[in-house]
C-alpha atoms as a PDB file:
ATOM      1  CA  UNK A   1     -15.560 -16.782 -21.999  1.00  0.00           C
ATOM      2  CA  UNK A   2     -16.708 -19.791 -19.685  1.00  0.00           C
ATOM      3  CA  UNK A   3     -17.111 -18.263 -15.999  1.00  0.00           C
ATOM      4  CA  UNK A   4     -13.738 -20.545 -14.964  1.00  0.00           C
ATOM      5  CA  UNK A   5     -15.335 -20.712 -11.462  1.00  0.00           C
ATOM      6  CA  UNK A   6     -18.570 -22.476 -12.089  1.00  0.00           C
ATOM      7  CA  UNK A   7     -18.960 -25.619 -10.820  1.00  0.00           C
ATOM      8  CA  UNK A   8     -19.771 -28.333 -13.704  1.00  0.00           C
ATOM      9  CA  UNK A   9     -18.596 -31.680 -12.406  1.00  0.00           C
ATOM     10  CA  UNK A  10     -16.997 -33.334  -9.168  1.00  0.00           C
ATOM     11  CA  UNK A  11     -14.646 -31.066  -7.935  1.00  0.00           C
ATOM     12  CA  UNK A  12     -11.892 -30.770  -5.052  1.00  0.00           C
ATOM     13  CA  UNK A  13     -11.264 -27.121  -3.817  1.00  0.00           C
ATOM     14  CA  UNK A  14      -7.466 -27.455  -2.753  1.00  0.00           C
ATOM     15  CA  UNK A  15      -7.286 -24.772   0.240  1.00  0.00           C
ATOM     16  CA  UNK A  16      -3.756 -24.132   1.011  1.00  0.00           C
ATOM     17  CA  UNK A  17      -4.477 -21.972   3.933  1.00  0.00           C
ATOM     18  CA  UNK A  18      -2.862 -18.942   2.131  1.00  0.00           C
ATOM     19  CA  UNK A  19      -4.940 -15.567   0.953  1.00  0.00           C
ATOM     20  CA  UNK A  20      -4.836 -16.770  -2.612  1.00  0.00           C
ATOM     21  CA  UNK A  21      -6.978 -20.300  -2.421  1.00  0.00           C
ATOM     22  CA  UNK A  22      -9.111 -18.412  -0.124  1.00  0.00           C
ATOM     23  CA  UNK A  23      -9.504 -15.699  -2.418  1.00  0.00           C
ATOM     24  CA  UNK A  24     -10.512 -18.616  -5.229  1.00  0.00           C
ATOM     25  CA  UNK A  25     -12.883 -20.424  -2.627  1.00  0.00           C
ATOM     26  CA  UNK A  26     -14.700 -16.741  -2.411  1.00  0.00           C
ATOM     27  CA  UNK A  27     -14.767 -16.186  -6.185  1.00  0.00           C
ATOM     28  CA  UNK A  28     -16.064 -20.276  -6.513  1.00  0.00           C
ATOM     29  CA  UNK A  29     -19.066 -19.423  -3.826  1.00  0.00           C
ATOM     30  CA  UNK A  30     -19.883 -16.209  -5.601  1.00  0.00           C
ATOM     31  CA  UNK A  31     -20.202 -17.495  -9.136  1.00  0.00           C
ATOM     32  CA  UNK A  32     -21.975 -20.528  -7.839  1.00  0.00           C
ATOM     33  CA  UNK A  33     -24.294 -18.925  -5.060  1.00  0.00           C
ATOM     34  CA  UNK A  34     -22.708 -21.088  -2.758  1.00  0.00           C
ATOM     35  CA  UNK A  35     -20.776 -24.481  -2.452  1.00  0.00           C
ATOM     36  CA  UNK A  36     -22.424 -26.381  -5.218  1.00  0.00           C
ATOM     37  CA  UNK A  37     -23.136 -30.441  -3.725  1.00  0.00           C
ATOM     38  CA  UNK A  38     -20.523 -31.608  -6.726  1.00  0.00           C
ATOM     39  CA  UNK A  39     -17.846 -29.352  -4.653  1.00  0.00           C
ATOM     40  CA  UNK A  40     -15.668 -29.772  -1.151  1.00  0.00           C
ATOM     41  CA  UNK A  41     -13.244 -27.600   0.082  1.00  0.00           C
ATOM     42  CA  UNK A  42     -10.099 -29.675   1.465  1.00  0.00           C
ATOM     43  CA  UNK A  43      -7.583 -28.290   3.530  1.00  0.00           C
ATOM     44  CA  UNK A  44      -4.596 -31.280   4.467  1.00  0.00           C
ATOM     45  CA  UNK A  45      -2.725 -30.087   7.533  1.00  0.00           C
ATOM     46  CA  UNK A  46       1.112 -31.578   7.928  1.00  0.00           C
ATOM     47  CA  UNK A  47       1.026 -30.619  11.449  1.00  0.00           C
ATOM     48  CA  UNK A  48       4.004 -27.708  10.539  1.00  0.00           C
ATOM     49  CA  UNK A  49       1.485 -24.969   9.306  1.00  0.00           C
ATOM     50  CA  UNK A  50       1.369 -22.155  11.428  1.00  0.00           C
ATOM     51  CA  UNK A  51      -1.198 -21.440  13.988  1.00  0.00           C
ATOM     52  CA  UNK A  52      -2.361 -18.445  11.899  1.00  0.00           C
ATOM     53  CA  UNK A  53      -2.946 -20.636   8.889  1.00  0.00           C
ATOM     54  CA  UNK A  54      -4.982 -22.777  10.841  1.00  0.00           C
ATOM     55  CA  UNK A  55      -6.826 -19.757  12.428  1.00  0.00           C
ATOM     56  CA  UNK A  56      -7.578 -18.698   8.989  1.00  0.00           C
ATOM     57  CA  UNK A  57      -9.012 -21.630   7.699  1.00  0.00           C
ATOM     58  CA  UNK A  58     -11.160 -22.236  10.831  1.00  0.00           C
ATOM     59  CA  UNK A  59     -12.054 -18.255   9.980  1.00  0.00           C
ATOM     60  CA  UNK A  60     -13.123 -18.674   6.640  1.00  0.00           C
ATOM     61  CA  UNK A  61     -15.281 -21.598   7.558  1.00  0.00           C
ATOM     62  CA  UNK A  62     -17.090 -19.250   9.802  1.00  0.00           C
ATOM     63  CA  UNK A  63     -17.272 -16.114   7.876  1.00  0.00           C
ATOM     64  CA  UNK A  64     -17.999 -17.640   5.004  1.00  0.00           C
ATOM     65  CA  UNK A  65     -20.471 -20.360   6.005  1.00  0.00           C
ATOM     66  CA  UNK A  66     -18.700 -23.001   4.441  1.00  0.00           C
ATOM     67  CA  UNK A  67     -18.093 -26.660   5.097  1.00  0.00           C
ATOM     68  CA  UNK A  68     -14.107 -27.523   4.891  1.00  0.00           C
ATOM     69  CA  UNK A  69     -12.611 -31.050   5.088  1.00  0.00           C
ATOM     70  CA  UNK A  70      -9.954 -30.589   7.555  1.00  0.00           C
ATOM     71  CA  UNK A  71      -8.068 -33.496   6.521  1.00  0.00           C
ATOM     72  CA  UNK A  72      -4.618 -35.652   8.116  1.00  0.00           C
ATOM     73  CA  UNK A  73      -2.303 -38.203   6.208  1.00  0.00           C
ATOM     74  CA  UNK A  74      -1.581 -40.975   9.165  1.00  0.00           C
ATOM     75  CA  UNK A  75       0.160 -44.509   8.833  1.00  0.00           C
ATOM     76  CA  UNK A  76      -2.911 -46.833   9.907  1.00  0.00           C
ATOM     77  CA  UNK A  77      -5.103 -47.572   7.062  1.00  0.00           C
ATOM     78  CA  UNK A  78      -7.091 -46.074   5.511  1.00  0.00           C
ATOM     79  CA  UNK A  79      -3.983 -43.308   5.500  1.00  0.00           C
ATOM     80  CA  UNK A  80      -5.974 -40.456   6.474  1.00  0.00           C
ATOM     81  CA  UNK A  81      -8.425 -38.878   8.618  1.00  0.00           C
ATOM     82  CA  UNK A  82     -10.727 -36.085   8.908  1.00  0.00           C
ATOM     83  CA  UNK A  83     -10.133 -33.732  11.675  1.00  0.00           C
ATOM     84  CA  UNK A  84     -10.735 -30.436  12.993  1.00  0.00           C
ATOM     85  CA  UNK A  85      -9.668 -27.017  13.932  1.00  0.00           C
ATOM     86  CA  UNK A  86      -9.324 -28.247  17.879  1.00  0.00           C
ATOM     87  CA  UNK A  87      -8.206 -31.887  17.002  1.00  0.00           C
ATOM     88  CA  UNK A  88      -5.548 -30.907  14.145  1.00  0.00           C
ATOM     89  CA  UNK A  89      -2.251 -31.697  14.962  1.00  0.00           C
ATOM     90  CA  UNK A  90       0.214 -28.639  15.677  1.00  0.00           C
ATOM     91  CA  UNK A  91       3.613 -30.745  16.470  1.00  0.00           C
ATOM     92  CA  UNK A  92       4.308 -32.108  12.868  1.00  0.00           C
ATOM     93  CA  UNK A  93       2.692 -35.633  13.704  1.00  0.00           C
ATOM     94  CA  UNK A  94       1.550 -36.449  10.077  1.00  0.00           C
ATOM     95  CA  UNK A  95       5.113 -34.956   8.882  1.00  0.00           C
ATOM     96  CA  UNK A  96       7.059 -37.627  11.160  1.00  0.00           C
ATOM     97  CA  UNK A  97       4.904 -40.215  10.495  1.00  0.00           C
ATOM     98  CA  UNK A  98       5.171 -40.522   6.692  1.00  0.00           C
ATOM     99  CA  UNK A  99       9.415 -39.049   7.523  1.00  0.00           C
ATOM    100  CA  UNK A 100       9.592 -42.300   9.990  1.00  0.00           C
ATOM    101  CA  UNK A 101       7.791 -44.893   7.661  1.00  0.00           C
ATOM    102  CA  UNK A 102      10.164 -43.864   4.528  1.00  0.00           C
ATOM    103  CA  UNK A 103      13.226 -43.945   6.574  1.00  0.00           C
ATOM    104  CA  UNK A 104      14.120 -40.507   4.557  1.00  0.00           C
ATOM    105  CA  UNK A 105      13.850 -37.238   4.383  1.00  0.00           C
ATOM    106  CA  UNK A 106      12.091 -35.073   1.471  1.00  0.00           C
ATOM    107  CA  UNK A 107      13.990 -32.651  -0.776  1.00  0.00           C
ATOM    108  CA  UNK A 108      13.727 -30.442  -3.475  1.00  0.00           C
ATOM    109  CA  UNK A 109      13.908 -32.921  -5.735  1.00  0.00           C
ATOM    110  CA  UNK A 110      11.932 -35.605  -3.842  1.00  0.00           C
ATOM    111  CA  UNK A 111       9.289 -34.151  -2.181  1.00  0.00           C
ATOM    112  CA  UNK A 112       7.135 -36.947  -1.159  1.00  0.00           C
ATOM    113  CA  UNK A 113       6.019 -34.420   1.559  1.00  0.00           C
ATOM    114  CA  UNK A 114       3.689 -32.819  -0.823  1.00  0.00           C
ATOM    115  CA  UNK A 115       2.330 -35.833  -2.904  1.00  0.00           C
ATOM    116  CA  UNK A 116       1.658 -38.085   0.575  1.00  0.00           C
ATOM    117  CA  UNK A 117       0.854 -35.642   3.208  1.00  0.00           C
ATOM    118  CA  UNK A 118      -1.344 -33.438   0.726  1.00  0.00           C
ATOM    119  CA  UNK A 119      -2.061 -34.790  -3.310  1.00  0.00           C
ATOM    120  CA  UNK A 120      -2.377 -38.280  -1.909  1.00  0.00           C
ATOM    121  CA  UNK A 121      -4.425 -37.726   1.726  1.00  0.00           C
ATOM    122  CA  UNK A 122      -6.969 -35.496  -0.314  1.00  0.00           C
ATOM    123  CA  UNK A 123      -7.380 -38.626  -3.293  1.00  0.00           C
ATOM    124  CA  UNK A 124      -7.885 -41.266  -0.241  1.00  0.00           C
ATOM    125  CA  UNK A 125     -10.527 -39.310   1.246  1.00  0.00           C
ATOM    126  CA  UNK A 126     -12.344 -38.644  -2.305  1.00  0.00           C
ATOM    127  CA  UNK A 127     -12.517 -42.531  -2.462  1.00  0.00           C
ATOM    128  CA  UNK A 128     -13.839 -43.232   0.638  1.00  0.00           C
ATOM    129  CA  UNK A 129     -16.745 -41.278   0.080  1.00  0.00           C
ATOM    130  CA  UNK A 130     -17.494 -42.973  -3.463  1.00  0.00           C
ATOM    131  CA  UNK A 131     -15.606 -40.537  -5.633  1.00  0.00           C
ATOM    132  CA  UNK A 132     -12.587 -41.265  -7.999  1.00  0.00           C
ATOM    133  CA  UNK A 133     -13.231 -39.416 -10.469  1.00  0.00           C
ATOM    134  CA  UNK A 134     -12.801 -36.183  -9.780  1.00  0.00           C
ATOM    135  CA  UNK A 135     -11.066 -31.942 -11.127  1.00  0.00           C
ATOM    136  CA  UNK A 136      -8.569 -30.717  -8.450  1.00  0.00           C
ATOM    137  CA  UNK A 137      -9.113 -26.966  -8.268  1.00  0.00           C
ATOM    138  CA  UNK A 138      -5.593 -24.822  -6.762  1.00  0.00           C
ATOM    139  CA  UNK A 139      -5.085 -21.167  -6.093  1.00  0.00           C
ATOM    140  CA  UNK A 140      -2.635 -20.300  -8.443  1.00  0.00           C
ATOM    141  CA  UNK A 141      -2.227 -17.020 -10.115  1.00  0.00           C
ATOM    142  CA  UNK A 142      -1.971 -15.339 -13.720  1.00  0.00           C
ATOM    143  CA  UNK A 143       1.045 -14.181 -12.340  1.00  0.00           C
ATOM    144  CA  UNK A 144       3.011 -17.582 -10.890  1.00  0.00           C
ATOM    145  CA  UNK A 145       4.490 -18.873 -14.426  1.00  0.00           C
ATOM    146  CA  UNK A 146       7.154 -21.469 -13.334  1.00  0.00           C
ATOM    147  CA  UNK A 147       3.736 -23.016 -11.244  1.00  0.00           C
ATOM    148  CA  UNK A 148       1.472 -22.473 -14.063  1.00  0.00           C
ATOM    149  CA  UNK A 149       3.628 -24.341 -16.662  1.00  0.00           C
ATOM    150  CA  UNK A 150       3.989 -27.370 -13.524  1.00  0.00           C
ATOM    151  CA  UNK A 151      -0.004 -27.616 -13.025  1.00  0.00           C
ATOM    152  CA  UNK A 152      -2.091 -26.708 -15.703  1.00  0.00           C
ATOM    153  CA  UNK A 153      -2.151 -29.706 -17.690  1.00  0.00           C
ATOM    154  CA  UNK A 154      -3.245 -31.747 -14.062  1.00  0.00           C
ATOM    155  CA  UNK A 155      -5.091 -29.125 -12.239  1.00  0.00           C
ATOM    156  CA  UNK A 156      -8.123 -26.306 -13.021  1.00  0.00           C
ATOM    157  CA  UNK A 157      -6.372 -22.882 -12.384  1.00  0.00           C
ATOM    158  CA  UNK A 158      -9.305 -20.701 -12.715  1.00  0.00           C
ATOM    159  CA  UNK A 159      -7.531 -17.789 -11.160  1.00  0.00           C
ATOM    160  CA  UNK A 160      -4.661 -17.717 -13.955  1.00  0.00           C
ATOM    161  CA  UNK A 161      -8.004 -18.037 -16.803  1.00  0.00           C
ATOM    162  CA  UNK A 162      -9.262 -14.991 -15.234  1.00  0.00           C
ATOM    163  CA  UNK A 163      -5.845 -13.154 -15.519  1.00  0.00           C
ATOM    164  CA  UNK A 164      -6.115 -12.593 -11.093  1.00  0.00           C
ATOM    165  CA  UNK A 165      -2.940 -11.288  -9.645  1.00  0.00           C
ATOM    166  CA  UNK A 166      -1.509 -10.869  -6.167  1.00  0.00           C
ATOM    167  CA  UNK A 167      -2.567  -7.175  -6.271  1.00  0.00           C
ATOM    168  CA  UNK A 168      -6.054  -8.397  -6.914  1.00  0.00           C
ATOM    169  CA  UNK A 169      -5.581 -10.807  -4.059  1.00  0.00           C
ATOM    170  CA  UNK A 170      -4.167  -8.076  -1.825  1.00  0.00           C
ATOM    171  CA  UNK A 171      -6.751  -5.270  -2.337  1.00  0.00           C
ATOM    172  CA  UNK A 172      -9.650  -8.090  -1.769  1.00  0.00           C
ATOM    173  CA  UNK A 173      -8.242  -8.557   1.505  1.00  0.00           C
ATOM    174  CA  UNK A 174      -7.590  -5.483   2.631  1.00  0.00           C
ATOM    175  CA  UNK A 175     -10.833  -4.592   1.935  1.00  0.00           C
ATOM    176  CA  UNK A 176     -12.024  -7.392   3.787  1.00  0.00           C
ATOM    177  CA  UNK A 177     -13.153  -7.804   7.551  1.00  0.00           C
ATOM    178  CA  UNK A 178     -10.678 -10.769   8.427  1.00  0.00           C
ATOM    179  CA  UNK A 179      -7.612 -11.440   7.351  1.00  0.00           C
ATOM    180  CA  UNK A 180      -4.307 -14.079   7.391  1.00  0.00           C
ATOM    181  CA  UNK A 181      -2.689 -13.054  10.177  1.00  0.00           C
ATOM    182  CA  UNK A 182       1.086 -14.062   9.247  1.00  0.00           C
ATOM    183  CA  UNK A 183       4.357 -12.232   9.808  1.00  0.00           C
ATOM    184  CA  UNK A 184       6.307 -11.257   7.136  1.00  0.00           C
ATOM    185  CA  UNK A 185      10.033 -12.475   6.711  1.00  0.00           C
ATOM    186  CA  UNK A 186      13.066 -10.352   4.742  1.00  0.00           C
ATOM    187  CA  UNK A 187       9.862  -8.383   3.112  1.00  0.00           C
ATOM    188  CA  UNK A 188       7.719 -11.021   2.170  1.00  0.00           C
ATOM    189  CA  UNK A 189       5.389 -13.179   3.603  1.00  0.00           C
ATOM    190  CA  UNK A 190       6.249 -16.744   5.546  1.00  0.00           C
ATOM    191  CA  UNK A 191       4.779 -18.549   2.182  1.00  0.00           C
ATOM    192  CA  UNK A 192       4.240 -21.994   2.225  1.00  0.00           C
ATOM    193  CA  UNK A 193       2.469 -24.355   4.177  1.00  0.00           C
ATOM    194  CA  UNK A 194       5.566 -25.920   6.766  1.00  0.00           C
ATOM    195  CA  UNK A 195       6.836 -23.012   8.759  1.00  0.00           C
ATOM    196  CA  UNK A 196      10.659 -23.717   7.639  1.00  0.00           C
ATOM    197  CA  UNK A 197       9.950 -25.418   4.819  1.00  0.00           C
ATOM    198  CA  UNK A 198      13.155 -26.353   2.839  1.00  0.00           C
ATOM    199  CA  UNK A 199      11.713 -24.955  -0.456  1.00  0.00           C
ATOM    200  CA  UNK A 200      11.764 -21.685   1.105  1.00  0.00           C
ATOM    201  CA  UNK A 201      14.776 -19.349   0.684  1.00  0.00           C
ATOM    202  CA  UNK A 202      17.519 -19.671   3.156  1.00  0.00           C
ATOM    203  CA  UNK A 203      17.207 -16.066   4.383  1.00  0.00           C
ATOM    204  CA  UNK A 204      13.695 -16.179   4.711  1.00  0.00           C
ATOM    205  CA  UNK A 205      14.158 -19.441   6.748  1.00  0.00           C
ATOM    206  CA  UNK A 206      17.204 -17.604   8.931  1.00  0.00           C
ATOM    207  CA  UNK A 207      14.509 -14.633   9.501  1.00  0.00           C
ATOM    208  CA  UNK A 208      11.904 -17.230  11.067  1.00  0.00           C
ATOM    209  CA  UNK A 209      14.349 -18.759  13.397  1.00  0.00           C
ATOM    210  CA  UNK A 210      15.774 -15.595  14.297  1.00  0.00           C
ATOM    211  CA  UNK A 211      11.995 -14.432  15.087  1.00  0.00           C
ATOM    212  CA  UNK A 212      11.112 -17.759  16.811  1.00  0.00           C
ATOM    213  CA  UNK A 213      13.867 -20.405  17.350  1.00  0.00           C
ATOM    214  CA  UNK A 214      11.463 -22.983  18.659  1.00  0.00           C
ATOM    215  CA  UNK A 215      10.278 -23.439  15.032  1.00  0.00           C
ATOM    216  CA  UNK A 216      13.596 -24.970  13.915  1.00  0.00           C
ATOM    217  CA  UNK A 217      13.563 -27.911  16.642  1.00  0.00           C
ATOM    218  CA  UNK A 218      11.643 -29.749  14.881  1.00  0.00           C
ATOM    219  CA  UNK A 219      13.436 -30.285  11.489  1.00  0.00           C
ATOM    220  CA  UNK A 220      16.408 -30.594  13.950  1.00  0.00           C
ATOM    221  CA  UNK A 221      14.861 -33.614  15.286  1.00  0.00           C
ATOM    222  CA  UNK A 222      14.005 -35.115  11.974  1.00  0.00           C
ATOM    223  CA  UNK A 223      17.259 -34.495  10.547  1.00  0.00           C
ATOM    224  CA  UNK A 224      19.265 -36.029  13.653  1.00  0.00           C
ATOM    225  CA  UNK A 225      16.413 -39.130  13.351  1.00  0.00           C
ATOM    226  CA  UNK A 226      17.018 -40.009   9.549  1.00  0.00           C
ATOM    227  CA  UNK A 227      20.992 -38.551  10.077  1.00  0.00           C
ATOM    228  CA  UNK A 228      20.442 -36.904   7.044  1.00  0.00           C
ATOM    229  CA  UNK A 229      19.692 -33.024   6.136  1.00  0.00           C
ATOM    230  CA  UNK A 230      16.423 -31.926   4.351  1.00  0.00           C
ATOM    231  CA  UNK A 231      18.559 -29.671   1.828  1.00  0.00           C
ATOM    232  CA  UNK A 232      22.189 -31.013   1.084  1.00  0.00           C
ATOM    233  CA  UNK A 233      23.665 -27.236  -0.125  1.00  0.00           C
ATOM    234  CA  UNK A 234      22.590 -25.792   3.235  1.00  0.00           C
ATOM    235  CA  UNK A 235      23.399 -25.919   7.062  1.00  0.00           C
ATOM    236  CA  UNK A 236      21.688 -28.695   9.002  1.00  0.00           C
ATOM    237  CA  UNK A 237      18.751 -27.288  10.723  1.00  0.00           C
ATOM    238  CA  UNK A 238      20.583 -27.596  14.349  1.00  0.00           C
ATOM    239  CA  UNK A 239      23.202 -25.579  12.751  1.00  0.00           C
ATOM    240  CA  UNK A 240      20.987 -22.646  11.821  1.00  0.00           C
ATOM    241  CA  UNK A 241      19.317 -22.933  15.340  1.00  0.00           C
ATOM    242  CA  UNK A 242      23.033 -22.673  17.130  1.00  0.00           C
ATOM    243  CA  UNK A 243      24.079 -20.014  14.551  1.00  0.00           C
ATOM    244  CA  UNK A 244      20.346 -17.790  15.933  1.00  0.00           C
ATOM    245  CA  UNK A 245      21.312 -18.187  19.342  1.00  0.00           C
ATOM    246  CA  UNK A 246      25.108 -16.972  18.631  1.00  0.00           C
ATOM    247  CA  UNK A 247      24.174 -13.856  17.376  1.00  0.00           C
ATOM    248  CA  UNK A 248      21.913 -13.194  20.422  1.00  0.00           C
ATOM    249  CA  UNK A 249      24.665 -14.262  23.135  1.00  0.00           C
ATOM    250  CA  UNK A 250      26.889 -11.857  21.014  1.00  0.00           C
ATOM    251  CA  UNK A 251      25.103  -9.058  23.194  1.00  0.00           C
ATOM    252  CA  UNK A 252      25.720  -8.951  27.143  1.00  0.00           C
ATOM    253  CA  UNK A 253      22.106  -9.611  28.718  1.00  0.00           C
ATOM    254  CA  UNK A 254      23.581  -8.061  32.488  1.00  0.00           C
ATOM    255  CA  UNK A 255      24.498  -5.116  30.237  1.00  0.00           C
ATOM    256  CA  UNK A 256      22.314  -2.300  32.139  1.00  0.00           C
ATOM    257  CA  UNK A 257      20.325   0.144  30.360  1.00  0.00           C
ATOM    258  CA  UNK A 258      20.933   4.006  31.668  1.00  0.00           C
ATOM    259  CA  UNK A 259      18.475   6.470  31.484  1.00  0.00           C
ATOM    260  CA  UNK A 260      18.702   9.058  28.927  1.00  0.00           C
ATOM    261  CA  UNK A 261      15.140  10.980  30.308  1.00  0.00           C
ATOM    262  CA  UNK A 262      13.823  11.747  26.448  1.00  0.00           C
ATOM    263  CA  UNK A 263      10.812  10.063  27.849  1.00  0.00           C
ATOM    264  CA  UNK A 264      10.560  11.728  30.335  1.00  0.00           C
END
């Protein structure tokens, strides 16, 4: 079988950020002895990843020796532009901007979130450097069917043709000398690109705003802007915020703590 990491024609390595695309950019330099000139690794920052994703990508750039297109959807024409580890934008900027010009908020089943700040931002870059025509590469596994039924007829999935897992993905890392460095949440990891991303499940959302309630302000503000909610079966973002700092008030913070002296 066809090495499905070789390089043939103009190609767009989609770096999410996450282990997994990393793990395909790594497999992509190996087979090729490097970034071939047909290739570029994107990575399209919303301005809601977390700072470790954005540490990681900076990382891998280092480590690795390898050019990536840190790239920004933005209202003025010509809708994007490239920036950088130090000028990326860590408030959600590019998230409000495309929220504001639509006058509505994504949702599961309208996620213009993805296709403008990401599929769409990556495309408008290709063709300002010359290129339409070009294969989208994405780091999906063998092991991801509901994704690999969505994107194979669209994308090049190299990691599902060469059967890769997440236990392949896992032991590469932790034989490796850097790493994601992302909390888990409820026993798995925050996946996803946006920190509270709607798509994510509700407990694993609760977990993050329990762990950090600054992280839900945010989607508060959007939702109160648009006066709409991001997921119509769940709270409203404020809500879940409110509901975090309830169970924390629950406990008396002048309550005293007396010495026991097992430390001692």
């Amino acid at each position: 079988m066809a090495d499905p990491f070789k390089i043939l024609e103009p190609t767009c390595i989609s770096f999410s950020g996450g282990r997994t695309s990393a793990y395909m950019l790594w497999r992509v330099l190996q087979s090729n002895n490097g970034l071939p000139d047909d290739a570029k690794v994107c990575f399209a920052n919303t301005g809601k990843e977390d700072e470790a994703t954005l540490r990681f990508v900076r990382d891998v750039e280092k480590h690795w020796n390898v050019p990536i297109v840190w790239l920004e959807f933005t209202k003025k024409q010509p809708k994007f532009k490239v920036v950088s580890y130090e000028t990326a934008s860590r408030n959600g900027e590019p998230f409000a901007e495309i929220i504001e010009s639509k006058q509505f908020l994504p949702n599961a089943v309208m996620r213009f979130c993805t296709g403008e700040l990401k599929i769409l931002t990556i495309e408008r870059y290709y063709k300002s450097i010359g290129i339409t025509d070009f294969e989208t590469m994405v780091g999906i596994r063998a092991d991801e069917p509901k994704r690999i039924v969505k994107m194979r007829e669209t994308k090049l999935l190299p990691l599902v043709d060469d059967k890769v897992t997440q236990s392949d993905v896992q032991s590469f890392w932790k034989a490796n000398n850097f790493d994601l460095q992302i909390n888990f949440y409820d026993g798995v990891t925050a996946l996803g690109n946006c920190d509270l991303c709607f798509m994510k499940p509700m407990k694993q959302i609760a977990s993050m705003i329990a762990d950090k309630p600054e992280r839900a302000v945010w989607w508060a503000n959007q939702e109160k802007f648009i006066s709409g909610k991001f997921s119509k079966d769940r709270p409203n973002y404020a809500s879940m915020l409110q509901y975090s700092k309830d169970q924390i008030d629950m406990f008396n913070k002048d309550e005293e703590a007396i010495s026991c002296f097992c430390g001692d």
